[in-house]
Protein backbone atom coordinates (compact mmCIF):
# COMPACT_ATOMS: atom_id res chain seq x y z
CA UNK A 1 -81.35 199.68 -118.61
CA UNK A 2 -78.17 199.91 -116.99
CA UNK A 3 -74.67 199.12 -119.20
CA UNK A 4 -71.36 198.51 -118.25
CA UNK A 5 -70.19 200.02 -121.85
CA UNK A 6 -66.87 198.78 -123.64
CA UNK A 7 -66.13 201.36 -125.77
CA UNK A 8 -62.64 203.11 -126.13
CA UNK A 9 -61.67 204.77 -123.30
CA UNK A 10 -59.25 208.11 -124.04
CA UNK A 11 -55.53 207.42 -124.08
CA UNK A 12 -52.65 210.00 -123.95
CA UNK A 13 -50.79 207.29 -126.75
CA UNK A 14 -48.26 204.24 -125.52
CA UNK A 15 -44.59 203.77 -124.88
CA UNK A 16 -42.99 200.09 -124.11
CA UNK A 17 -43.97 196.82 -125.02
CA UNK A 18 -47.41 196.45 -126.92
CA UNK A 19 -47.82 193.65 -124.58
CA UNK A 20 -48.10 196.02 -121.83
CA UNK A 21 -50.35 198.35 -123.70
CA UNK A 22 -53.32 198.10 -121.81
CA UNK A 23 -54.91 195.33 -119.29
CA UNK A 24 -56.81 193.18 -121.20
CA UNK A 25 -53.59 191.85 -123.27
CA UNK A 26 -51.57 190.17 -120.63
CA UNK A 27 -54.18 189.29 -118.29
CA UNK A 28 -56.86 187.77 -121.02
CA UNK A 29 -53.93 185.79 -122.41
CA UNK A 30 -52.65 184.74 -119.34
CA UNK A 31 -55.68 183.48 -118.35
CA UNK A 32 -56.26 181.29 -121.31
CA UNK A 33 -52.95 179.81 -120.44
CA UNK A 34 -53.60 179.25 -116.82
CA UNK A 35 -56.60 177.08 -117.88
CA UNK A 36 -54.93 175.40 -120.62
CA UNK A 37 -52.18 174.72 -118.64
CA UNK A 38 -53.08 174.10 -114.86
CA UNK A 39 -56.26 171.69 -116.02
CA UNK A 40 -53.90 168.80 -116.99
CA UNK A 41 -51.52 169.38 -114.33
CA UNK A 42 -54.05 168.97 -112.04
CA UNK A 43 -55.59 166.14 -113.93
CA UNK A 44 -52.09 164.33 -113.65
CA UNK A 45 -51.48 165.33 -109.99
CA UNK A 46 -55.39 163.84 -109.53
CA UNK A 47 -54.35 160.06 -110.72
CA UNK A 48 -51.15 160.07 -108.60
CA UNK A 49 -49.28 160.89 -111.41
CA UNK A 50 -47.32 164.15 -110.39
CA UNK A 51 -46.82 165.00 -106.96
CA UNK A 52 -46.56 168.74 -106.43
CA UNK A 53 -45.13 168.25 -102.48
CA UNK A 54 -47.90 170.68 -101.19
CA UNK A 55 -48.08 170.82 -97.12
CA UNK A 56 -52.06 170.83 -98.00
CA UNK A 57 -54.22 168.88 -100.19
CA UNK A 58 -54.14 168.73 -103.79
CA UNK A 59 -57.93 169.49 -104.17
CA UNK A 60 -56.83 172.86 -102.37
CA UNK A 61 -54.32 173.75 -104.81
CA UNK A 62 -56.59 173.05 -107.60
CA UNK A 63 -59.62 175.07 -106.36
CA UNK A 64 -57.39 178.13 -105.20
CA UNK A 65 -55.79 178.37 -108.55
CA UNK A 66 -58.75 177.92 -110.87
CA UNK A 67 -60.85 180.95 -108.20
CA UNK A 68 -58.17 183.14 -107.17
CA UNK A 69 -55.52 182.70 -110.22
CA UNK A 70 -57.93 181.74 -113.34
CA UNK A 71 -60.74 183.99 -112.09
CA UNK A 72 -58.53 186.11 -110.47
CA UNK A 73 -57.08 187.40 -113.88
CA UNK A 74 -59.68 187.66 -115.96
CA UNK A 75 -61.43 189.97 -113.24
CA UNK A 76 -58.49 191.93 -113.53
CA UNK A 77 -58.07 191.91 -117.33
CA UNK A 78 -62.04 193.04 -117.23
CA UNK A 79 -61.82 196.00 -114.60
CA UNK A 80 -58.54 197.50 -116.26
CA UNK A 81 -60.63 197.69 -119.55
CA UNK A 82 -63.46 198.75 -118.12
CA UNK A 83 -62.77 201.28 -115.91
CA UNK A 84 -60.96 203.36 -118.44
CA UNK A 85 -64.38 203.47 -120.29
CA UNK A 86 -66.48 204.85 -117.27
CA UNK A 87 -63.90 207.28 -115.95
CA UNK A 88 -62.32 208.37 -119.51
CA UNK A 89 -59.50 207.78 -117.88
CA UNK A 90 -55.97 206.59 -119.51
CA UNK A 91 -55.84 202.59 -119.16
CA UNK A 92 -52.98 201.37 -116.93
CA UNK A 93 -49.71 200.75 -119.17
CA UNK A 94 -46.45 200.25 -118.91
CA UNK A 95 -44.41 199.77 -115.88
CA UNK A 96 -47.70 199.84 -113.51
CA UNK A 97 -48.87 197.01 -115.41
CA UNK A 98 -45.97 195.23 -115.64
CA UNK A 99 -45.75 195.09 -111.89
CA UNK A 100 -49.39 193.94 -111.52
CA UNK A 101 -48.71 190.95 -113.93
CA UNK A 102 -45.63 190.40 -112.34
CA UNK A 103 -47.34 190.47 -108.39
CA UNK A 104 -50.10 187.40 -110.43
CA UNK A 105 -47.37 185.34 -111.55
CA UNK A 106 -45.88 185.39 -108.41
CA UNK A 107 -48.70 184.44 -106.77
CA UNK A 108 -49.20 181.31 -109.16
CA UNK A 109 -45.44 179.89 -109.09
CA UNK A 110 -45.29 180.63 -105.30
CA UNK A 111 -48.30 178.55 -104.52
CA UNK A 112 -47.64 176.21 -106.59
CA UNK A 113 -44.41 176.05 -104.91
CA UNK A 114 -45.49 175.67 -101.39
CA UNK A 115 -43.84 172.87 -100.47
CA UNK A 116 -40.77 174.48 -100.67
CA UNK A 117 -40.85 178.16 -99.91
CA UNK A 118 -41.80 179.30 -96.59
CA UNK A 119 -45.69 179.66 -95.75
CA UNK A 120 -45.54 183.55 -94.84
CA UNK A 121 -43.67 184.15 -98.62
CA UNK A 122 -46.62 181.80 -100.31
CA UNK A 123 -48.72 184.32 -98.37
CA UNK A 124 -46.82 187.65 -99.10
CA UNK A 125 -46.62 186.72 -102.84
CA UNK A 126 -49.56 185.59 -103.46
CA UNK A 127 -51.69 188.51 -101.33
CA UNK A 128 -50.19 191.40 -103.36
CA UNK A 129 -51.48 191.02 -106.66
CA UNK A 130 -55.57 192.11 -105.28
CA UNK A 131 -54.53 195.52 -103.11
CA UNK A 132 -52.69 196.79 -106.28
CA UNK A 133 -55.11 196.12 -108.42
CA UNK A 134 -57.52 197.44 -106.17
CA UNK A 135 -55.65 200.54 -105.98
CA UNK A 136 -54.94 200.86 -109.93
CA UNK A 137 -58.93 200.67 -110.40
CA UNK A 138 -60.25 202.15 -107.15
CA UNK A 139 -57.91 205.67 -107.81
CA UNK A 140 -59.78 206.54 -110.97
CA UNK A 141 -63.16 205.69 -110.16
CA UNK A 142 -62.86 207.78 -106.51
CA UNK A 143 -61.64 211.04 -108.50
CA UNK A 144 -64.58 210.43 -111.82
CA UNK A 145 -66.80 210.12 -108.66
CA UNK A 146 -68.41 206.97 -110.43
CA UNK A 147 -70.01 205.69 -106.61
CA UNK A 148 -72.41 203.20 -108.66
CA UNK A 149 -69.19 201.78 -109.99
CA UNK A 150 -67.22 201.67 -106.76
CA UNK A 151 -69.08 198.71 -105.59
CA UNK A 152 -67.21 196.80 -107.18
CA UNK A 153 -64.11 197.93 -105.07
CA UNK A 154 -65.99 196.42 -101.61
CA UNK A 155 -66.17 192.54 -103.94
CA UNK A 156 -62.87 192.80 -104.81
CA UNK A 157 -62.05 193.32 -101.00
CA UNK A 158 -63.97 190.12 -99.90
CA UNK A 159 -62.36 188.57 -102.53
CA UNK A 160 -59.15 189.31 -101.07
CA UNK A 161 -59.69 187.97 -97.11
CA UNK A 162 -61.40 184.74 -98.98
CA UNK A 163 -57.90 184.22 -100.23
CA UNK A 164 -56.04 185.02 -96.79
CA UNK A 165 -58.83 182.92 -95.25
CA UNK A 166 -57.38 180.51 -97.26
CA UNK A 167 -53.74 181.16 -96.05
CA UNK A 168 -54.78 181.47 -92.62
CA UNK A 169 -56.22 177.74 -92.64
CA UNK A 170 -53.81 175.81 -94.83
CA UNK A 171 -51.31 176.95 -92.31
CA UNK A 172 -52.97 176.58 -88.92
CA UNK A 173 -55.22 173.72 -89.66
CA UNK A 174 -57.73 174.88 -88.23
CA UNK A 175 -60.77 174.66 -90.01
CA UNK A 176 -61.44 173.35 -93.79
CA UNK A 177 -59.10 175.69 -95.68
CA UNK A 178 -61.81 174.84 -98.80
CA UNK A 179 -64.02 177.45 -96.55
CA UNK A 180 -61.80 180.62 -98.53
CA UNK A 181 -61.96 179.32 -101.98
CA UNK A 182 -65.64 178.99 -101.72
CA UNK A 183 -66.28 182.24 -101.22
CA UNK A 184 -63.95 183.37 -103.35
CA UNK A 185 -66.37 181.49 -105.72
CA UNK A 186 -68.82 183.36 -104.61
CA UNK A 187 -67.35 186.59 -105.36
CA UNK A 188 -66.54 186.11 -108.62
CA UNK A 189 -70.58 184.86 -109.45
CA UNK A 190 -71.38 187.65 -107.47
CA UNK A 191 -69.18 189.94 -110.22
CA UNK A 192 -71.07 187.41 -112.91
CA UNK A 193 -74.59 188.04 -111.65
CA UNK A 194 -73.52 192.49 -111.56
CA UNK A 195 -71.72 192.28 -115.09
CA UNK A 196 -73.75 189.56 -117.22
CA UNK A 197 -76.94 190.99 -115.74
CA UNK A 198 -75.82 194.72 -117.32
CA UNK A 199 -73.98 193.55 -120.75
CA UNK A 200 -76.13 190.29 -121.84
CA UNK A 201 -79.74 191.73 -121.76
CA UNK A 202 -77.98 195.37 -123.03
CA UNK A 203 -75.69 193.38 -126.01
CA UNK A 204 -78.92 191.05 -127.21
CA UNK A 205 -81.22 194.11 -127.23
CA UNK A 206 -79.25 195.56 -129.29
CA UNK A 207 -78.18 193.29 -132.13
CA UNK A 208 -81.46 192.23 -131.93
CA UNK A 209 -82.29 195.75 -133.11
CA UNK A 210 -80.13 195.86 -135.41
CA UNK A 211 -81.33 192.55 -136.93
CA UNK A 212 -84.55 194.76 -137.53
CA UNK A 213 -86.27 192.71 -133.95
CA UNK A 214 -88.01 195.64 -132.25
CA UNK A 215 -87.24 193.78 -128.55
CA UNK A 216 -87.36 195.09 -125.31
CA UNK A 217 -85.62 193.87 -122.04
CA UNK A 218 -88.01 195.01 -119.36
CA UNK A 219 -86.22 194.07 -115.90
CA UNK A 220 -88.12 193.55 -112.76
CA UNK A 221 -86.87 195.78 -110.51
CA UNK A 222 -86.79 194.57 -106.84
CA UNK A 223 -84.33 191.64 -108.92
CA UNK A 224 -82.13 194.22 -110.46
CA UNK A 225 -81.83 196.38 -107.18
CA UNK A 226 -80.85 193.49 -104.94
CA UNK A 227 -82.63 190.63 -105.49
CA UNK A 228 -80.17 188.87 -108.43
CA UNK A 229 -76.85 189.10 -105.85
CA UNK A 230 -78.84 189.08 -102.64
CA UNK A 231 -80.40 185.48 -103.50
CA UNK A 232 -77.42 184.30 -104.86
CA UNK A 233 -75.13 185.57 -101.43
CA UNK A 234 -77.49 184.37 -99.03
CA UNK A 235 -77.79 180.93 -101.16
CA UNK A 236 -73.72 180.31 -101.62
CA UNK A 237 -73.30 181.33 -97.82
CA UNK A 238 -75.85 178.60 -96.69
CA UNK A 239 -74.68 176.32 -99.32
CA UNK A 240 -71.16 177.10 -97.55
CA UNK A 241 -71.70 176.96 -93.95
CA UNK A 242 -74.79 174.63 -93.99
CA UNK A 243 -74.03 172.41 -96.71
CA UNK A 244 -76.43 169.60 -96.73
CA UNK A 245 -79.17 171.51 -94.37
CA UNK A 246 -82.86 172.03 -96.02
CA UNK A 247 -82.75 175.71 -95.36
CA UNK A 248 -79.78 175.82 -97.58
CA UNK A 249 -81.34 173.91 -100.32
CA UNK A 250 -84.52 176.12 -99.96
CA UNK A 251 -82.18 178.92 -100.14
CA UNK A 252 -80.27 177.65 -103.43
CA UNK A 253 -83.43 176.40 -105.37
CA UNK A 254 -85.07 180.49 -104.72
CA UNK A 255 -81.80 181.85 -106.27
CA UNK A 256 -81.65 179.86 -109.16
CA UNK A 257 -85.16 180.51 -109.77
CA UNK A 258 -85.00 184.04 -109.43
CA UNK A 259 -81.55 184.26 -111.71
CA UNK A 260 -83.74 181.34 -114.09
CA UNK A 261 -86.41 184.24 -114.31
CA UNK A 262 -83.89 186.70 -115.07
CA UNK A 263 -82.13 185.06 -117.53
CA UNK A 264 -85.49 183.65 -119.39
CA UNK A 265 -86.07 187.75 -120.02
CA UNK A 266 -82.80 188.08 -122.29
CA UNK A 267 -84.08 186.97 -125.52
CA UNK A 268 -81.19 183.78 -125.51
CA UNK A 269 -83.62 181.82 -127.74
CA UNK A 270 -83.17 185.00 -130.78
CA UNK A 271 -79.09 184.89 -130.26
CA UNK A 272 -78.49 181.08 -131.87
CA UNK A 273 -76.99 182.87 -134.85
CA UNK A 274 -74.41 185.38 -132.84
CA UNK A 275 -71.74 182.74 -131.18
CA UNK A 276 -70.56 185.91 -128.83
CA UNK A 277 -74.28 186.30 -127.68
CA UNK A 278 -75.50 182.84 -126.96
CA UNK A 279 -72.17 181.99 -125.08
CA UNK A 280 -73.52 184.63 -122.60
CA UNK A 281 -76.34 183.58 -122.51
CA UNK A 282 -74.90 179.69 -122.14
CA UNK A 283 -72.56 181.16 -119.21
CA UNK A 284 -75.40 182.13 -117.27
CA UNK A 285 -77.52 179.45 -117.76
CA UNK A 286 -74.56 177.39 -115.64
CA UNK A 287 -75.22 180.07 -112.90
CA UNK A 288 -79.05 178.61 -112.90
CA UNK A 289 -78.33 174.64 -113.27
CA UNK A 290 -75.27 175.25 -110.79
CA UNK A 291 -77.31 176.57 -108.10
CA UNK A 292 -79.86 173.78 -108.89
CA UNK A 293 -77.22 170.62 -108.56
CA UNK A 294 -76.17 172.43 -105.48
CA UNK A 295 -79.35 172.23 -104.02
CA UNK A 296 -79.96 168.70 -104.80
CA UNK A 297 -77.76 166.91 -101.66
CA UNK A 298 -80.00 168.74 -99.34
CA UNK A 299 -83.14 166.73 -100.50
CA UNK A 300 -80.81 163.44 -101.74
CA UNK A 301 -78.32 163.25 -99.69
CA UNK A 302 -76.38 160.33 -101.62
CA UNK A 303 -75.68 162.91 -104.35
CA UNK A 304 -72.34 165.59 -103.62
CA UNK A 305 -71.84 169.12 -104.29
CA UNK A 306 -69.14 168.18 -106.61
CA UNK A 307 -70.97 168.43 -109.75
CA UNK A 308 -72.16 171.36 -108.87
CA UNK A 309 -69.32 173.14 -108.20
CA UNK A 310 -67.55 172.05 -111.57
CA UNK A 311 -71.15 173.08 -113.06
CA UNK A 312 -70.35 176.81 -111.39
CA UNK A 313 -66.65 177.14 -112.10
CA UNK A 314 -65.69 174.84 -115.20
CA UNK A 315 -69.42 175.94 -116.46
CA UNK A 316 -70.13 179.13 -115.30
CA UNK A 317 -67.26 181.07 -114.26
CA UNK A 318 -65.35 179.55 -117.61
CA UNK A 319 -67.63 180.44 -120.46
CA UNK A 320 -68.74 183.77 -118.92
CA UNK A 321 -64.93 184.44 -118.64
CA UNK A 322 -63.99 183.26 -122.52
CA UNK A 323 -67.42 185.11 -123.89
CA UNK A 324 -66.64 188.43 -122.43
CA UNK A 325 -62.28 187.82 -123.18
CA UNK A 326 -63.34 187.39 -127.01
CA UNK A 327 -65.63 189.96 -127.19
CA UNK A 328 -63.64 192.53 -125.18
CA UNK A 329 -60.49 191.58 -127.05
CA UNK A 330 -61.49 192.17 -130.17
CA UNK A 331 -63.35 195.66 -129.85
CA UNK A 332 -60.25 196.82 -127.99
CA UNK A 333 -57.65 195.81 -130.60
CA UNK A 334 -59.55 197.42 -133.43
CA UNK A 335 -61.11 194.37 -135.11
CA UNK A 336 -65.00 193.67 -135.95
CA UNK A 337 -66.94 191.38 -133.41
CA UNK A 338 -67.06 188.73 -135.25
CA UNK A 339 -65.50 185.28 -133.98
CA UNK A 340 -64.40 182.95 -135.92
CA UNK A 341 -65.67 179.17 -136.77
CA UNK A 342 -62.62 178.10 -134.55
CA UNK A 343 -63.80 180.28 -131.12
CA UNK A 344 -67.41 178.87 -131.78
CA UNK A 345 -66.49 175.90 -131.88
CA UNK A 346 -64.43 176.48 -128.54
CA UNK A 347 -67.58 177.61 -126.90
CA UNK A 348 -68.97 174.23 -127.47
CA UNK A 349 -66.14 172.31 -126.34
CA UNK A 350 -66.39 174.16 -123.04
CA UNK A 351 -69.78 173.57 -122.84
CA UNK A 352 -69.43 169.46 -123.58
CA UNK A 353 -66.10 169.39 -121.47
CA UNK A 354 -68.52 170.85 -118.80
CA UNK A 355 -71.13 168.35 -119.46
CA UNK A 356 -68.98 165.52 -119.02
CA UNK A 357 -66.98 166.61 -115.67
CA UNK A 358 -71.20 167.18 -114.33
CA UNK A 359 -72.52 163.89 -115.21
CA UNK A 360 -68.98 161.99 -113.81
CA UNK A 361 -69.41 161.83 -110.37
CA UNK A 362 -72.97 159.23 -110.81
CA UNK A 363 -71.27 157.71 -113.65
CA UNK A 364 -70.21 154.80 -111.71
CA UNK A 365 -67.76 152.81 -113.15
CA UNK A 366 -67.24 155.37 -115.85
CA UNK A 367 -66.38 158.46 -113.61
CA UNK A 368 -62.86 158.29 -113.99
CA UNK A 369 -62.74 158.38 -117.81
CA UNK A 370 -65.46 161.00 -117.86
CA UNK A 371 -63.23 162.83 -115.18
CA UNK A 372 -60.44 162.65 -117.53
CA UNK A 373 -62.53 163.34 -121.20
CA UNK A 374 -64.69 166.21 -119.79
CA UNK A 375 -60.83 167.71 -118.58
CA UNK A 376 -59.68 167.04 -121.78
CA UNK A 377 -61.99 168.73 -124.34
CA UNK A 378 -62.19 171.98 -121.40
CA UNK A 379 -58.56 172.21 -121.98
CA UNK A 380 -58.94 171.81 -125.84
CA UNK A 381 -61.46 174.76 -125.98
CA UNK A 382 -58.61 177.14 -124.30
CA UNK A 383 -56.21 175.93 -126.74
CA UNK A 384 -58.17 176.79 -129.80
CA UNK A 385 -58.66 180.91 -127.39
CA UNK A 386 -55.07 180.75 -126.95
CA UNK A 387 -53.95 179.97 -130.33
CA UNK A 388 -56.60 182.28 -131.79
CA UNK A 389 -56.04 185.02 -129.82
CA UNK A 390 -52.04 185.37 -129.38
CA UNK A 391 -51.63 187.23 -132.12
CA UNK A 392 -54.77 189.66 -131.15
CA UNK A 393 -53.33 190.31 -127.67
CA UNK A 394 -49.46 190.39 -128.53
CA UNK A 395 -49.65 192.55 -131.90
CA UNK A 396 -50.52 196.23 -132.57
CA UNK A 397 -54.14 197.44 -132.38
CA UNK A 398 -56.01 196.38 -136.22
CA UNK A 399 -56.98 199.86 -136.67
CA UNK A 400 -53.26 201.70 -135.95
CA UNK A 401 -54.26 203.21 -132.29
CA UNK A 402 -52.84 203.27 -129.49
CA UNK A 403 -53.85 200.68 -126.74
């Protein structure tokens, strides 16, 4: 079976800030905070509370900053770990990665600021971040020659012209500028469906193991070559450009059967015990119901796709993002994989904050209060991974190494 390991990568020793030590600290914490902070903003901004001044809609803003900000750090948090472990490479540090957090932050204020600054700075600022990264990850894997792992270079790229898609639109009008940040979504479940489908079966198979349960994750192959992101492409791009349309729906309801199959092969059922297991498992499972509620406006058309886009992003993209930022975080700053009753009990509150922003929009009368109580508990759960892990990503390593 194929692994995406997180082991220690090698490391020539550190200079500068801890902070700045490797990617996972300023990038994992920085996305906590972006959730924690930009939920409620948006929240307030959603009842007419706060206006931001935005020359587009508010429901752009929002989606944008929760794909290509949220997402768009914990992606790069995950390859600058990661990469280091399949090149043996020295992790990016110090002033490289200081500029790369520095090009994200920029990109957050300025478009958060865009009804102020000029359209082509919003554009300039918030562009940058994705090449560099690109080019920080892409440089080692080209000289390990590590072409399986290069793939991922191509996602990021999409990623990046769904983001100037977006830029393009908000600025000429011309089409729904919604169009990028859906398949920016779609690149990051694309990354979901490549990484969860190497580390959750590999991670459960072997705890299992180790819990003295002789398992065995047997993958079906054509699903494992192609068929896992194929399905789910094809499906999101229907879902995109032929939202509402039967073949669409046909096209959603295959991939979440085929990632439903996929999933029911990982053992979830033998992880209850292992918070950092079952949350994996419980972040793909969103994938599956996501895909579902997605297809259901094709065959009903009174229902919307908005429950099943919070189901993909506030479900899916969210706990698969907080599973694999407390398990990475703690193996890379020397301490025992073990969370604590606190993190568990963030996992849940993710899971019910989910729950609640799903079931709102048939609530009726209700939706609004659901609207804001689902918001509320999400945003509680990345309190609890802030406060928790602040002193894991801003301190020295547990175990006195460098990184």
């Amino acid at each position: 079976m194929a692994t995406i390991p997180l082991q220690e990568p090698a490391c020539r020793g550190q200079s500068g800030p801890v902070f700045f030590a490797a990617g996972f600290r300023p990038f994992f914490l920085f996305t906590g905070l972006q959730a924690l902070l930009s939920l409620p903003l948006w929240l307030a901004v959603y009842v007419g509370g706060i206006d931001l001044n935005l020359p587009f809609a508010a429901a752009l803003w929002h989606g944008h900053e929760m794909v290509f900000g949220f997402a768009g750090a914990a992606i790069a948090g995950f390859l600058l770990t990661a990469v280091p472990n399949w090149t043996n490479s020295h992790p990016v540090s110090g002033r490289p990665l200081m500029a790369l957090f520095a090009l994200w932050l920029a990109g957050r204020l300025a478009f958060t600021l865009a009804g102020i600054l000029p359209a082509f700075l919003v554009a300039v600022l918030d562009l940058s971040f994705l090449p560099y990264l690109a080019w920080l990850v892409g440089k080692p894997l080209v000289q390990a020659g590590k072409m399986r792992n290069i793939a991922f270079l191509p996602v990021l790229g999409v990623f990046f012209l769904a983001n100037a898609t977006t830029h393009l639109q908000a600025v000429t009008q011309f089409g729904d500028p919604m169009v990028g940040v859906y398949l920016g979504l779609t690149m990051v479940l694309v990354l979901i469906a490549i990484v969860g489908g190497r580390i959750v079966p590999s991670f459960t198979q072997n705890w299992l193991r180790m819990q003295g349960q002789a398992v065995e994750v047997i993958p079906i192959t054509w699903i494992e070559k192609g068929g896992a992101v194929g399905s789910l492409v094809a499906a999101m791009i229907g879902a995109i450009f032929l939202p509402g349309s039967v073949v669409s729906g046909i096209a959603l309801l295959a991939a979440a059967a085929i990632h439903g199959v996929r999933l029911g092969r990982w053992h979830g059922h033998k992880t209850l015990t292992n918070p950092l297991l079952w949350v994996l498992h419980l972040g793909y499972l969103w994938l599956v119901v996501g895909l579902v509620l997605l297809a259901l406006p094709s065959f009903l058309p009174a229902l919307t796709a908005t429950a099943a886009l919070h189901a993909l992003t506030a479900g899916c993209v969210a706990t698969m993002i907080m599973a694999v930022m407390t398990r990475a975080s703690l193996g890379h700053s020397g301490r025992q994989l073990q969370v604590s009753k606190a993190v568990a009990a963030a996992y849940a509150l993710l899971a019910l904050g989910t729950l609640l922003r799903v079931v709102a929009p048939v609530a009726g009368g209700a939706q609004m209060g659901l609207t804001h109580a689902g918001g509320t508990v999400w945003s509680l759960a990345w309190l609890i991974f802030v406060v928790v892990y602040l002193p894991v990503l801003t301190k020295p390593r547990a175990d006195g190494r460098p990184g």
